[in-house]
PDB file of N, CA and C in Angstrom:
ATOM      1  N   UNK A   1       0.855  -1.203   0.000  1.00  0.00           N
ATOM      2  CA  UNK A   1       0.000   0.000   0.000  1.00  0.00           C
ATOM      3  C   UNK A   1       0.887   1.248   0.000  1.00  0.00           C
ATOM      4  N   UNK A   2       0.570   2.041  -0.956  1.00  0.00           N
ATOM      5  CA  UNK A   2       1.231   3.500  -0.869  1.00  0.00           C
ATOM      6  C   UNK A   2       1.319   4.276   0.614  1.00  0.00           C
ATOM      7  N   UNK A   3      -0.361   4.513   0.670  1.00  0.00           N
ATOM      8  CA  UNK A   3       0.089   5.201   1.625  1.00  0.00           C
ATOM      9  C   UNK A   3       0.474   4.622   3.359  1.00  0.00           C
ATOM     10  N   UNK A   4       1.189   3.377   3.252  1.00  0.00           N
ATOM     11  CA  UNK A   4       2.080   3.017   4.181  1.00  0.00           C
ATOM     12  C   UNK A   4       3.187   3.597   4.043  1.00  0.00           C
ATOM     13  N   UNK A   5       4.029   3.314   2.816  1.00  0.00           N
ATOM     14  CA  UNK A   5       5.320   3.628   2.344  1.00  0.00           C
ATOM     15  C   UNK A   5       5.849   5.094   3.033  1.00  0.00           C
ATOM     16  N   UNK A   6       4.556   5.547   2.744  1.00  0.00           N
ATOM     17  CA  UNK A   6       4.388   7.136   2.875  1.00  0.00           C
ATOM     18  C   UNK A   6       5.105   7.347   4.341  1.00  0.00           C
ATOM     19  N   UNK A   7       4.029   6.562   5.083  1.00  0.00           N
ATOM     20  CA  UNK A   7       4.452   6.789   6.817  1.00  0.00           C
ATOM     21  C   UNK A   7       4.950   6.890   7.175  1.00  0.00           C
ATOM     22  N   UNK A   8       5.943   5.630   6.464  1.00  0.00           N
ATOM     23  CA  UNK A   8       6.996   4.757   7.041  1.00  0.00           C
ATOM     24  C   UNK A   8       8.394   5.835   6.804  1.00  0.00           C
ATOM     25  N   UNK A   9       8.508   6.657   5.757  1.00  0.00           N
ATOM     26  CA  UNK A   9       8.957   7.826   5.656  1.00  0.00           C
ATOM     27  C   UNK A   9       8.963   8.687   6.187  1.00  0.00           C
ATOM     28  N   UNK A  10       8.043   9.318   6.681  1.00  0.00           N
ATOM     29  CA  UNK A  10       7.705  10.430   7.250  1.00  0.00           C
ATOM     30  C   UNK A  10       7.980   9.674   8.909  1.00  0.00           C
ATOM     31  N   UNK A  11       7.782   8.188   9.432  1.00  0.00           N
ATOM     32  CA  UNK A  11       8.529   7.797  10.512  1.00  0.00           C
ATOM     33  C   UNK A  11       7.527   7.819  11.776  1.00  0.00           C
ATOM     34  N   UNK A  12       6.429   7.586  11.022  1.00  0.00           N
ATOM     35  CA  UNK A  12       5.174   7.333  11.752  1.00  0.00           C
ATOM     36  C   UNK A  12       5.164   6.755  13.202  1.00  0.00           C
ATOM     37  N   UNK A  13       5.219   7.059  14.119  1.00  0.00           N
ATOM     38  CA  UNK A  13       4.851   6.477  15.334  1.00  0.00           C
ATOM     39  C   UNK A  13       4.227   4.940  15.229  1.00  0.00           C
ATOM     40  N   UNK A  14       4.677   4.027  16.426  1.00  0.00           N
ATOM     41  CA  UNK A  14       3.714   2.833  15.879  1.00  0.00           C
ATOM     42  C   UNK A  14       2.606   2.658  16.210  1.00  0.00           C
ATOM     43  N   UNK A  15       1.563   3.615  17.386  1.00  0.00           N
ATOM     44  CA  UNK A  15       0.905   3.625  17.427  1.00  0.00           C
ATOM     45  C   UNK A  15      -0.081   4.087  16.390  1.00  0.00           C
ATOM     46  N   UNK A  16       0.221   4.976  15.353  1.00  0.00           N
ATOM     47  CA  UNK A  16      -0.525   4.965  13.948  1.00  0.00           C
ATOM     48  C   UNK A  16      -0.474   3.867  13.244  1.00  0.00           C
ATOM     49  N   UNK A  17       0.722   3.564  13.519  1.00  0.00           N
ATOM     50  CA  UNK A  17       0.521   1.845  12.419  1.00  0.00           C
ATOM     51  C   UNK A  17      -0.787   1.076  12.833  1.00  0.00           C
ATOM     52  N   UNK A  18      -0.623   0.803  14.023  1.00  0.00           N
ATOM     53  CA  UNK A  18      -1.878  -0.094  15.242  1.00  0.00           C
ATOM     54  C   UNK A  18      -3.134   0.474  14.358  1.00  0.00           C
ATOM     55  N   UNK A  19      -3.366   1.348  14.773  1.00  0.00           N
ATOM     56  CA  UNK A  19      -4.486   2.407  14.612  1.00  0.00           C
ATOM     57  C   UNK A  19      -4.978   2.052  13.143  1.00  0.00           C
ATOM     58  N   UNK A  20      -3.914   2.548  11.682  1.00  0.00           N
ATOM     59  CA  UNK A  20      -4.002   1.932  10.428  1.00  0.00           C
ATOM     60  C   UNK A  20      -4.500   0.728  10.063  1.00  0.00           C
ATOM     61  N   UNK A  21      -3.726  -0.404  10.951  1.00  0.00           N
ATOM     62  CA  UNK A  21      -4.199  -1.591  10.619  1.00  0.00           C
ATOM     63  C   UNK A  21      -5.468  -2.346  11.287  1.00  0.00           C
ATOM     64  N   UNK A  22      -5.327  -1.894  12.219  1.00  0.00           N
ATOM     65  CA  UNK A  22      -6.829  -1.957  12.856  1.00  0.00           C
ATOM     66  C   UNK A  22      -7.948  -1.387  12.143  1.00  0.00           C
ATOM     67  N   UNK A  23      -8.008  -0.365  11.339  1.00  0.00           N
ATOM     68  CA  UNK A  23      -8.862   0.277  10.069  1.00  0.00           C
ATOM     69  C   UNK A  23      -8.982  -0.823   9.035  1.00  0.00           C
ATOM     70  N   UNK A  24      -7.919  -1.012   8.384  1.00  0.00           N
ATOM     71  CA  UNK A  24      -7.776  -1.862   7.733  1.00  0.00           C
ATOM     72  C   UNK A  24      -8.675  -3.355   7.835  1.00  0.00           C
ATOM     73  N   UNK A  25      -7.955  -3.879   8.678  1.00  0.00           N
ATOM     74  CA  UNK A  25      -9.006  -5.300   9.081  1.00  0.00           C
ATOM     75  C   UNK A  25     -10.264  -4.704   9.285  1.00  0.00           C
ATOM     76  N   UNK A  26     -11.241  -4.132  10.289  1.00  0.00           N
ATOM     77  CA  UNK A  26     -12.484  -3.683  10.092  1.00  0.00           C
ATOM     78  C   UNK A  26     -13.169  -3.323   8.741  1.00  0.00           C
ATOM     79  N   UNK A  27     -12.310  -2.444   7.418  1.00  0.00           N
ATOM     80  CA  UNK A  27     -13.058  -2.556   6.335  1.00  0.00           C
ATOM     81  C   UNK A  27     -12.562  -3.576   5.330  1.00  0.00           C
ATOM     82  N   UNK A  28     -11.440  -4.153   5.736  1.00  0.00           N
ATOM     83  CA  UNK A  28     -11.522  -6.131   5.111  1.00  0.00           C
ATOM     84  C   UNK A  28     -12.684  -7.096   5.409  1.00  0.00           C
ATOM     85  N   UNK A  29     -13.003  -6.744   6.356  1.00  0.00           N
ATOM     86  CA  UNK A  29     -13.993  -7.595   7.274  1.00  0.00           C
ATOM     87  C   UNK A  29     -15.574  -7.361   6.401  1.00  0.00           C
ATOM     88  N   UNK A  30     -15.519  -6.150   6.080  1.00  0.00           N
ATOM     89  CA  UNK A  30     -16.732  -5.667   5.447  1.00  0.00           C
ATOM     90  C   UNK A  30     -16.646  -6.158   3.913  1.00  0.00           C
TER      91      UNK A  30
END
């Protein structure tokens, strides 16, 4: 996903990651 790459650049905290992927699975789920 792009805008991971993005984050991961900019050096995102990992609590945004959590947060991201937790989004993620909930609209996989759907």
């Amino acid at each position: 996903i792009q805008a991971v790459k993005r984050e991961q650049e900019k050096g995102a905290p990992p609590q945004a990651y959590r947060k991201l992927f937790k989004y993620l699975r909930e609209v996989s789920g759907l």
